[in-house]
C-alpha atoms as a PDB file:
ATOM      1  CA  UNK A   1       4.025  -8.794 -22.363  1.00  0.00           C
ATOM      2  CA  UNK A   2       1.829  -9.229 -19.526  1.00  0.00           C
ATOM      3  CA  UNK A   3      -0.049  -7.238 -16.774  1.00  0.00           C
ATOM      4  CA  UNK A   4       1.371  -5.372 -13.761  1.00  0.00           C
ATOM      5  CA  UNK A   5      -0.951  -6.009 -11.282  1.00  0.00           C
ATOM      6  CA  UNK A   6      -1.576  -2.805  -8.024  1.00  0.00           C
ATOM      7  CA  UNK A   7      -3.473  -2.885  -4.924  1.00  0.00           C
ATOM      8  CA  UNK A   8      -3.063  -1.448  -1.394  1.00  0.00           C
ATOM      9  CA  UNK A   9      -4.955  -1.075   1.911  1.00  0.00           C
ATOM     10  CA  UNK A  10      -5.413  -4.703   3.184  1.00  0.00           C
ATOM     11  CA  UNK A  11      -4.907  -4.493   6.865  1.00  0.00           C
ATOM     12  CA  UNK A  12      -4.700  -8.175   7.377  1.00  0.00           C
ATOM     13  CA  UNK A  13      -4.757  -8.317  11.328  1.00  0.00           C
ATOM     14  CA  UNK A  14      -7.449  -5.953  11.764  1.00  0.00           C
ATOM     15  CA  UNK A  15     -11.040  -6.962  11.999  1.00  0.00           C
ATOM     16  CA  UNK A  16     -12.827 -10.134  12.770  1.00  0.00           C
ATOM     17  CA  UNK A  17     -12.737 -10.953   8.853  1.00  0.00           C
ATOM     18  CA  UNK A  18      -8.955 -10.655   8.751  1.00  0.00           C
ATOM     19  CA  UNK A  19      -8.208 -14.392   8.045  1.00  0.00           C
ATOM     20  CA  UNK A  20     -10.788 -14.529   5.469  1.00  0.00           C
ATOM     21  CA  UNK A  21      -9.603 -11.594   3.986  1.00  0.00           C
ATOM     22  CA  UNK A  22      -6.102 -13.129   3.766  1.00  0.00           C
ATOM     23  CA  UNK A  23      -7.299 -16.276   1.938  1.00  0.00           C
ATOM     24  CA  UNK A  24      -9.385 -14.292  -0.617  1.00  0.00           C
ATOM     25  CA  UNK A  25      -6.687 -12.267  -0.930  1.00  0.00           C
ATOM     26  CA  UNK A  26      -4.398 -15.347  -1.823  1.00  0.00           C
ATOM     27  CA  UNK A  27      -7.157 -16.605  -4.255  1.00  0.00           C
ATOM     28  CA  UNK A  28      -6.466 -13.254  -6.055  1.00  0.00           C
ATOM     29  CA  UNK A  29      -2.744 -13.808  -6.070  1.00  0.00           C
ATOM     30  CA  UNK A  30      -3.386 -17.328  -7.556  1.00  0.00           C
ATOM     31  CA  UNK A  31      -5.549 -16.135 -10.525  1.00  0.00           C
ATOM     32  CA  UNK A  32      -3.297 -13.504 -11.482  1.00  0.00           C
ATOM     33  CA  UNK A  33       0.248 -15.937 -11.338  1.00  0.00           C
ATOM     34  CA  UNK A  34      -0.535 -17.014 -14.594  1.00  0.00           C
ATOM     35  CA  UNK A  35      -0.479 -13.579 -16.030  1.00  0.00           C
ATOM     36  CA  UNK A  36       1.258 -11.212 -14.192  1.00  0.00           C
ATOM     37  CA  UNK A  37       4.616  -9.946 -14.914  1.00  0.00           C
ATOM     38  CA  UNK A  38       5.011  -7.418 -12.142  1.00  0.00           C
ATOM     39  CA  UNK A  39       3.201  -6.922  -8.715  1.00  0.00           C
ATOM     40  CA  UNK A  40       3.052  -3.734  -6.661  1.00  0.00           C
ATOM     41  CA  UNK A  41       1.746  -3.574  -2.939  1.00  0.00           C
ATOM     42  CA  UNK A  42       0.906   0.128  -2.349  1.00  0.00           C
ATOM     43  CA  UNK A  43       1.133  -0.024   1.456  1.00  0.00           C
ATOM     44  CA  UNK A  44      -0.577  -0.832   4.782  1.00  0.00           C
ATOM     45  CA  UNK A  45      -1.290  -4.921   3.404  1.00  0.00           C
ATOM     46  CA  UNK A  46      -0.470  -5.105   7.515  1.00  0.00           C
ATOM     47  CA  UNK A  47      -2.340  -3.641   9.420  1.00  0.00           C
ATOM     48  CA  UNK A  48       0.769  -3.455  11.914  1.00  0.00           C
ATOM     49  CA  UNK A  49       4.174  -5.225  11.363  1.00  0.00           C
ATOM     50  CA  UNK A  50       7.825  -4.759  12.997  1.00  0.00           C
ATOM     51  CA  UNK A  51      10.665  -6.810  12.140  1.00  0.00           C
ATOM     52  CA  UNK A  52      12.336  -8.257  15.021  1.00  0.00           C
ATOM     53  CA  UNK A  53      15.795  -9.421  14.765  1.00  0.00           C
ATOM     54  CA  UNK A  54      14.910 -13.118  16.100  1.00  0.00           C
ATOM     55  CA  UNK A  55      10.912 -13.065  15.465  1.00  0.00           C
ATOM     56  CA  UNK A  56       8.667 -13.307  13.326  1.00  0.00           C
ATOM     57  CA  UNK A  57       4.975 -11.521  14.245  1.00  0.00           C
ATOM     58  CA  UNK A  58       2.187 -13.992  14.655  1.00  0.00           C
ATOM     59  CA  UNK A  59      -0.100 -14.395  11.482  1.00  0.00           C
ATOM     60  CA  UNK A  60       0.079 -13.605   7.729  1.00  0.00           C
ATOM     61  CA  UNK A  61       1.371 -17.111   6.976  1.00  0.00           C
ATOM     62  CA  UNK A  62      -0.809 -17.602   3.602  1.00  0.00           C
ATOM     63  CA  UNK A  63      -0.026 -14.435   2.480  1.00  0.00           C
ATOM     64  CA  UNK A  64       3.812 -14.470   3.065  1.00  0.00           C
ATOM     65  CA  UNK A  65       3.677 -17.939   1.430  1.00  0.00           C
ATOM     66  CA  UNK A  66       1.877 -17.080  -1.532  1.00  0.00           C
ATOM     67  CA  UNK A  67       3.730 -13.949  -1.686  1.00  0.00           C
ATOM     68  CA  UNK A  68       7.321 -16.096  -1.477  1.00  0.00           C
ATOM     69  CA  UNK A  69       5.566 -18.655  -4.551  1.00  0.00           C
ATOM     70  CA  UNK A  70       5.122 -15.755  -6.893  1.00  0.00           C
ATOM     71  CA  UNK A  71       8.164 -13.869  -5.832  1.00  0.00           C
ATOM     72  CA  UNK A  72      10.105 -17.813  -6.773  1.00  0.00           C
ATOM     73  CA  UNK A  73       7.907 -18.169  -9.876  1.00  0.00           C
ATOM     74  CA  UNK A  74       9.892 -14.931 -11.248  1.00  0.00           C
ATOM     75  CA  UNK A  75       7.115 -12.054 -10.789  1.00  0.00           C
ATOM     76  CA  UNK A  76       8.952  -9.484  -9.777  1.00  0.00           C
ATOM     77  CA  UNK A  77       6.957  -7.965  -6.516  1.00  0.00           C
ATOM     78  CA  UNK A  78       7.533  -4.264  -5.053  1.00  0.00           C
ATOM     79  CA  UNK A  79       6.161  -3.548  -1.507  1.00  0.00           C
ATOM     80  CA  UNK A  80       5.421   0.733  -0.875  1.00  0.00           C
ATOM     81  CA  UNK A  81       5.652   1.019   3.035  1.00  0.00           C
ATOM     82  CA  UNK A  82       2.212   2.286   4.527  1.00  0.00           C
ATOM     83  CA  UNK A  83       1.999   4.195   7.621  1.00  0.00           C
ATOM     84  CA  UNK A  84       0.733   1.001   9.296  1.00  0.00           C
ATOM     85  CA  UNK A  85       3.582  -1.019   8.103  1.00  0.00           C
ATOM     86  CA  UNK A  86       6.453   0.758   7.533  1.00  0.00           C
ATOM     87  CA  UNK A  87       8.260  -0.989  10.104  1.00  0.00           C
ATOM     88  CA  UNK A  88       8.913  -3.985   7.769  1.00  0.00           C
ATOM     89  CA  UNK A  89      12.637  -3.015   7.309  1.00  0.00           C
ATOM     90  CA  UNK A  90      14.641  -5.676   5.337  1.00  0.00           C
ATOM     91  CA  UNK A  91      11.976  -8.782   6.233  1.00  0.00           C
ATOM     92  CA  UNK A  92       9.999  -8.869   3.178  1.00  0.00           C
ATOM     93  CA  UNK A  93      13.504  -8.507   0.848  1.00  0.00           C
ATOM     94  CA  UNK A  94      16.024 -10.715   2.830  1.00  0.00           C
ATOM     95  CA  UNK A  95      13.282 -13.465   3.220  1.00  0.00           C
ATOM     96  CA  UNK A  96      10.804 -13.278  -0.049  1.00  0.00           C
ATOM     97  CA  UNK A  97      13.159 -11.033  -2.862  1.00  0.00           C
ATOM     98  CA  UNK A  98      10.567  -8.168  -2.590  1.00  0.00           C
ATOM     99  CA  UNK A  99      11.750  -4.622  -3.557  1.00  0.00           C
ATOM    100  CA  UNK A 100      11.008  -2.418  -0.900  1.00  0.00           C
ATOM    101  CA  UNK A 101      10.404   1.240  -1.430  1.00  0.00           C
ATOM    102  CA  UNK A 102      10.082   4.035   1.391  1.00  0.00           C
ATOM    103  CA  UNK A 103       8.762   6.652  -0.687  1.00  0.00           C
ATOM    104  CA  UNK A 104       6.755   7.519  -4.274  1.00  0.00           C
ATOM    105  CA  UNK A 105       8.873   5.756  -6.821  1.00  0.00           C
ATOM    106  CA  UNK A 106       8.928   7.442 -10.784  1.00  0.00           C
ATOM    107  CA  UNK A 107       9.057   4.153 -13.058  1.00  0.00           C
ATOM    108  CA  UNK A 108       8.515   3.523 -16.683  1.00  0.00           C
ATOM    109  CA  UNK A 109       5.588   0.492 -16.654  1.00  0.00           C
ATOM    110  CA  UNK A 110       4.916  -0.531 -20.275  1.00  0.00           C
ATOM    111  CA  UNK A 111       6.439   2.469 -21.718  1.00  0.00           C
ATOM    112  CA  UNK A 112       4.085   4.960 -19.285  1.00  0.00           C
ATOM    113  CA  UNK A 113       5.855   7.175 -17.067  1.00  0.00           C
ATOM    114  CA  UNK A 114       4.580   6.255 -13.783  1.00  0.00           C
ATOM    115  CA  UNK A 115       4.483   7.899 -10.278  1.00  0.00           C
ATOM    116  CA  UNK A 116       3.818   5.178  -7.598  1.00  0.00           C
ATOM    117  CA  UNK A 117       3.195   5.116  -4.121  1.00  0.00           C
ATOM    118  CA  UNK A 118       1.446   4.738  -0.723  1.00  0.00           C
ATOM    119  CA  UNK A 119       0.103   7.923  -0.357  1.00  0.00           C
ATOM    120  CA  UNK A 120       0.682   9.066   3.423  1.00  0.00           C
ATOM    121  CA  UNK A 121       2.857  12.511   3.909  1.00  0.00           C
ATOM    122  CA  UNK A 122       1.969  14.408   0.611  1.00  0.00           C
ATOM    123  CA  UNK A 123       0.934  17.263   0.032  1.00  0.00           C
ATOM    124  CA  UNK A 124       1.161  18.109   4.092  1.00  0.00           C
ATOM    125  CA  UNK A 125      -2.460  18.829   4.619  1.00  0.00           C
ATOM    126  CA  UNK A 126      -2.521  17.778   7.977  1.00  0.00           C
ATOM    127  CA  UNK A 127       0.695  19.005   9.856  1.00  0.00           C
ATOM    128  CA  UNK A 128      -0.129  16.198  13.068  1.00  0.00           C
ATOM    129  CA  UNK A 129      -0.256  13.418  10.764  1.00  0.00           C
ATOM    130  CA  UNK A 130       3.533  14.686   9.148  1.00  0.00           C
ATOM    131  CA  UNK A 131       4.858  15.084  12.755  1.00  0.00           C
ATOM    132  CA  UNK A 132       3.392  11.676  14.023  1.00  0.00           C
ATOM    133  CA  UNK A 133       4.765   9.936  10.537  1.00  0.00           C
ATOM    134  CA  UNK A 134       8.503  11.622  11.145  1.00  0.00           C
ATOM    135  CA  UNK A 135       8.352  10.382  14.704  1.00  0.00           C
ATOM    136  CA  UNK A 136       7.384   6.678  13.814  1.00  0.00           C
ATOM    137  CA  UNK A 137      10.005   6.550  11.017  1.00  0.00           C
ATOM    138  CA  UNK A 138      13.007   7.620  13.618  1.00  0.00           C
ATOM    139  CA  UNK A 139      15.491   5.620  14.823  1.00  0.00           C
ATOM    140  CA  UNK A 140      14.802   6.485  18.501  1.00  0.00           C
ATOM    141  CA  UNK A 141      11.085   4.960  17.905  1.00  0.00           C
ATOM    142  CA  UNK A 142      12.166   1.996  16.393  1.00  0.00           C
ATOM    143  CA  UNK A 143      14.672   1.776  19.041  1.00  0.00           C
ATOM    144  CA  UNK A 144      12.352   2.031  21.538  1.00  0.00           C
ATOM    145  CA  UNK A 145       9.829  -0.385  20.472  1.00  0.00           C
ATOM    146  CA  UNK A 146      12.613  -3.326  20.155  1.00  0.00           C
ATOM    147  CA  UNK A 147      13.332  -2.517  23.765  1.00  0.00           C
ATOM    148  CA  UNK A 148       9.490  -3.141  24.785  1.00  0.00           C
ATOM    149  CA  UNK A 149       7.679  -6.572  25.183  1.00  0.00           C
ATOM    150  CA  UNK A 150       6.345  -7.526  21.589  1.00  0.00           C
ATOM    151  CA  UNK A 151       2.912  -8.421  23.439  1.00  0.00           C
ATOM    152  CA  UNK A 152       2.753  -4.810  24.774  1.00  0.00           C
ATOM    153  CA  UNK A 153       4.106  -2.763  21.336  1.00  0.00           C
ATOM    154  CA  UNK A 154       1.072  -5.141  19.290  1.00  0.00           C
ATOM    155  CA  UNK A 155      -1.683  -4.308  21.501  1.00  0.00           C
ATOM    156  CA  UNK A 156      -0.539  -0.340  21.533  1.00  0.00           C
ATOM    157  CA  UNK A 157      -0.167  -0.508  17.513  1.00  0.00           C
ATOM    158  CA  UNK A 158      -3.981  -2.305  17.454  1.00  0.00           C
ATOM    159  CA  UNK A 159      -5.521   0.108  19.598  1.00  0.00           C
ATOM    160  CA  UNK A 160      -3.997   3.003  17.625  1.00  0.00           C
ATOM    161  CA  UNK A 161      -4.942   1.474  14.250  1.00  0.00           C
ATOM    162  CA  UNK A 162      -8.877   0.932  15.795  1.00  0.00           C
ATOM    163  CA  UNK A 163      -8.735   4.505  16.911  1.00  0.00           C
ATOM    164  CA  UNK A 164      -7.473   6.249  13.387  1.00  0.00           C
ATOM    165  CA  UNK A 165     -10.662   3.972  11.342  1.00  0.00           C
ATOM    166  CA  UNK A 166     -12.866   5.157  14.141  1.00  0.00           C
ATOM    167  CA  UNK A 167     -11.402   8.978  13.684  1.00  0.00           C
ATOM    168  CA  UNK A 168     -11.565   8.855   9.925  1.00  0.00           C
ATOM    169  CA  UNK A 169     -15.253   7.370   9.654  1.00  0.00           C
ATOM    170  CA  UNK A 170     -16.669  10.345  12.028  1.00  0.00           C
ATOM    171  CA  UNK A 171     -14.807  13.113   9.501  1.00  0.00           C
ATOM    172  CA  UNK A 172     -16.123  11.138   6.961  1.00  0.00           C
ATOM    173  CA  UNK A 173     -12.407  11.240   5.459  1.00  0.00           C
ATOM    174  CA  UNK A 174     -12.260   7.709   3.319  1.00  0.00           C
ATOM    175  CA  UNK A 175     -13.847   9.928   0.193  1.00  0.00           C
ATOM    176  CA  UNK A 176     -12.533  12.243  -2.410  1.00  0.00           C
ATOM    177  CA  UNK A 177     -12.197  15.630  -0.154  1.00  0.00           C
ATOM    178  CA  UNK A 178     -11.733  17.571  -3.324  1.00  0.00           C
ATOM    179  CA  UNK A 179      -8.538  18.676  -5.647  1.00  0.00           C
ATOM    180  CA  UNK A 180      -7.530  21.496  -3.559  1.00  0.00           C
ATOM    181  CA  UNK A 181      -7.778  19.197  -0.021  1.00  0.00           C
ATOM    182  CA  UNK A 182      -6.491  15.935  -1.065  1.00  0.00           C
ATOM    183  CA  UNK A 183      -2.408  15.394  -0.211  1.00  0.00           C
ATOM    184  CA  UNK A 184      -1.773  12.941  -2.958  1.00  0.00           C
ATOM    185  CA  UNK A 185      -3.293  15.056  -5.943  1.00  0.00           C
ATOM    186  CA  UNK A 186      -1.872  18.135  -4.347  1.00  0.00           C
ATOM    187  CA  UNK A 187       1.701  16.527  -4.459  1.00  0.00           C
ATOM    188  CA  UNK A 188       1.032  14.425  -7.667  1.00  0.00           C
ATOM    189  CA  UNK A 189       0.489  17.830  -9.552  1.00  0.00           C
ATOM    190  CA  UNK A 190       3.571  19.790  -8.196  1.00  0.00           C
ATOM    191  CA  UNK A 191       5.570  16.722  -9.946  1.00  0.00           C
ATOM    192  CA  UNK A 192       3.422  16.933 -12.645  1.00  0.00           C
ATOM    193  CA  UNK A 193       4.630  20.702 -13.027  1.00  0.00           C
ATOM    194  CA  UNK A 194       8.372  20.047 -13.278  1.00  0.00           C
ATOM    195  CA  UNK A 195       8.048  16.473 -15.325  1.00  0.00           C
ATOM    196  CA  UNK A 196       5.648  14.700 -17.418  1.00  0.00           C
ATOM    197  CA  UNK A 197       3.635  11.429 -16.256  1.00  0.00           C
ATOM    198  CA  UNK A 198       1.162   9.350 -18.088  1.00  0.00           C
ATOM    199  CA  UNK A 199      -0.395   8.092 -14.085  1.00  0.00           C
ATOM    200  CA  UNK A 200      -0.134   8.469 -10.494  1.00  0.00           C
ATOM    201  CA  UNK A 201      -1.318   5.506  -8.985  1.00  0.00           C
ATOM    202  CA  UNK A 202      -1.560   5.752  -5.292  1.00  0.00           C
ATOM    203  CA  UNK A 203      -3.255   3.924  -2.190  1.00  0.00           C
ATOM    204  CA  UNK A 204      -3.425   5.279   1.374  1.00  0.00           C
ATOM    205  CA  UNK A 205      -7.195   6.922   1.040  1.00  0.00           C
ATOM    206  CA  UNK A 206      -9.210   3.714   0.556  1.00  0.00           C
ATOM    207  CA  UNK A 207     -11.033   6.194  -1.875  1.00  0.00           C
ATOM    208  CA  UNK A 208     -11.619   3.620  -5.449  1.00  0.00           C
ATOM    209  CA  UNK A 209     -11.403   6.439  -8.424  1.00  0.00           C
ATOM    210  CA  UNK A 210      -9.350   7.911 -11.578  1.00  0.00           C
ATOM    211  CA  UNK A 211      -8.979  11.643 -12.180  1.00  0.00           C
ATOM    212  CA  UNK A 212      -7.902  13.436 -14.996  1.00  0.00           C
ATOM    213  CA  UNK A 213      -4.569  15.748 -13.395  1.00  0.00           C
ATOM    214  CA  UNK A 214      -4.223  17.309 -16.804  1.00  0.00           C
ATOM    215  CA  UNK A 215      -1.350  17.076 -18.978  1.00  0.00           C
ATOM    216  CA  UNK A 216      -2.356  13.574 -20.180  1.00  0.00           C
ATOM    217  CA  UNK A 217      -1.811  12.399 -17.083  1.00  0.00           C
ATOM    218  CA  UNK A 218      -4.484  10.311 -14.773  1.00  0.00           C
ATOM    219  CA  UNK A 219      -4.475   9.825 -10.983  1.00  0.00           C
ATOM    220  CA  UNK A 220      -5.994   6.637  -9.829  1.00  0.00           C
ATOM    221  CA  UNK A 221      -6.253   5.423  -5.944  1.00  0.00           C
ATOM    222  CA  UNK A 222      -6.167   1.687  -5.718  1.00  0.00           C
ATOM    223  CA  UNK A 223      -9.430   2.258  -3.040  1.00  0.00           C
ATOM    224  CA  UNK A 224      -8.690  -0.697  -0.515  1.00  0.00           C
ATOM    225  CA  UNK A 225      -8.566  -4.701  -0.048  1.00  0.00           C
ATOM    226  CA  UNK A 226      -9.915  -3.990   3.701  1.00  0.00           C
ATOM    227  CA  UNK A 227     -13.524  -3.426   2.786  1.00  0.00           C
ATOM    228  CA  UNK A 228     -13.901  -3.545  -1.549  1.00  0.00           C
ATOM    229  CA  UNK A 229     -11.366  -5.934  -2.919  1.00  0.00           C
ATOM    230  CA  UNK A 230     -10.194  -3.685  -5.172  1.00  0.00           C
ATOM    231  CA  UNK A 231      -7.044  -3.476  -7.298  1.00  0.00           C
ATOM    232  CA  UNK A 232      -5.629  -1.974 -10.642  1.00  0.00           C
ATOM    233  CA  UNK A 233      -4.359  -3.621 -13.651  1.00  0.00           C
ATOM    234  CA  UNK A 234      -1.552  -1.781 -16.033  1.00  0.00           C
ATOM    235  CA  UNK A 235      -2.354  -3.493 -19.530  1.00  0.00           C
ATOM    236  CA  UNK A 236       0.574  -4.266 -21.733  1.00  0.00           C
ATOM    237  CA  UNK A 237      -1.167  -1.637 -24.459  1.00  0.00           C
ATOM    238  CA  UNK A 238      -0.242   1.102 -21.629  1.00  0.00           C
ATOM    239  CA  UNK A 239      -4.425   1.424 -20.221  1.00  0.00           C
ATOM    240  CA  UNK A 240      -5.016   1.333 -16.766  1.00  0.00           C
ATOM    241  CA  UNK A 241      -7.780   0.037 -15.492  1.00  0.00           C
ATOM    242  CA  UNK A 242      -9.834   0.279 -11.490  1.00  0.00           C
ATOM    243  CA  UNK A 243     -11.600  -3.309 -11.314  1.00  0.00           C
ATOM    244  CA  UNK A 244     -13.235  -5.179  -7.612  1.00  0.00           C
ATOM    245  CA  UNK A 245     -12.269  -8.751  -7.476  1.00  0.00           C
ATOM    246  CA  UNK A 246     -15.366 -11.055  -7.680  1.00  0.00           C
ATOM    247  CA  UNK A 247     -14.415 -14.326  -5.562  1.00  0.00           C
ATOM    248  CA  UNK A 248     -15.896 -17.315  -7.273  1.00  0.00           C
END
């Protein structure tokens, strides 16, 4: 059996390191091929992304090809829609054979009951963030933005993206707020109080840690490619494991 392999947070196209980010982040994906028998993308890899019927957004050309090469090599991939991608739609599956998932998924990984995920939406702590999320993920959005010029709807999604990192750095938000304030433990233990689960591995929070929930049950957040390199590795004994990738 070999390792399932997690990470989130990316935002390739943000940043003046993006590209660089992108080709370390392929260097990962090439020393894991070997032996990795599942890969999951918690969310936000883009930092923006909308499928267009006839186009295909500028950029992300390593990664899509790299993604496509392990995808053909018979790793099976899942992709967890972030709130800065989740207008991806059907790209990802009709072009590279990725799963897509919308929402937290309950899977059995190496005989552990699993609860996997982005992260955005849970536990509603913050009732603007829910009504902005419902608003993006509405037909008459997604409408609207095919309607627009794609140079105008990218530089709106940028500027929105700069402004939420700028937001979140002066509330000093990308750390553990505590049990009773994060969304994603809040949610993780309601599920945890009408099933069992061995983890809840999230991203969304670029917040690297593991957390006893109780119940046998641990909560880790993948912490974020953008700024740590870090990932999670699901070992075929059924221990999970937080590690930083060390490019060589």
């Amino acid at each position: 059996m070999a390792q399932i392999v997690f990470l989130s947070d990316a935002h390739l196209g943000s940043g003046a390191d993006s590209a660089e980010r992108e080709r370390q982040l392929c260097r990962f994906l090439d020393s894991i091929k070997a032996s990795c028998s599942h890969l999951f993308l918690l969310g936000d890899i883009f930092d923006f992304w909308f499928t267009y019927r006839h186009l295909v957004p500028r950029g992300h050309t390593r990664l899509l090809g790299k993604l496509a090469e392990l995808s053909d090599s018979g790793i099976e991939i899942h992709f967890f829609i972030g709130n800065h991608d989740m207008w991806v739609f059907d790209y990802l599956s009709s072009e590279l054979g990725i799963i897509t998932h919308s929402e937290p998924k309950l899977l059995t990984l190496h005989g552990r009951r699993c609860l996997v995920g982005h992260g955005d939406g849970l536990g509603h702590t913050d009732r603007w963030f829910d009504f902005v999320r419902l608003f993006f993920r509405s037909r008459f959005c997604q409408r609207l933005f095919k309607m627009l010029p794609s140079a105008f709807t990218f530089g709106i999604a940028h500027r929105w993206s700069d402004s939420n990192k700028r937001r979140h750095a002066r509330r000093n938000m990308l750390r553990y707020l505590g049990d009773d304030r994060e969304g994603i433990v809040i949610h993780c233990k309601q599920v945890l109080d009408k099933i069992p689960l061995d983890y809840c591995i999230f991203g969304h929070r670029h917040t690297p840690l593991t957390r006893d929930l109780g119940h046998g049950c641990t909560y880790l957040n993948t912490g974020d490619w953008l700024h740590n390199r870090n990932y999670a590795v699901l070992h075929p004994d059924g221990s999970l494991e937080l590690l930083d990738y060390k490019d060589e």
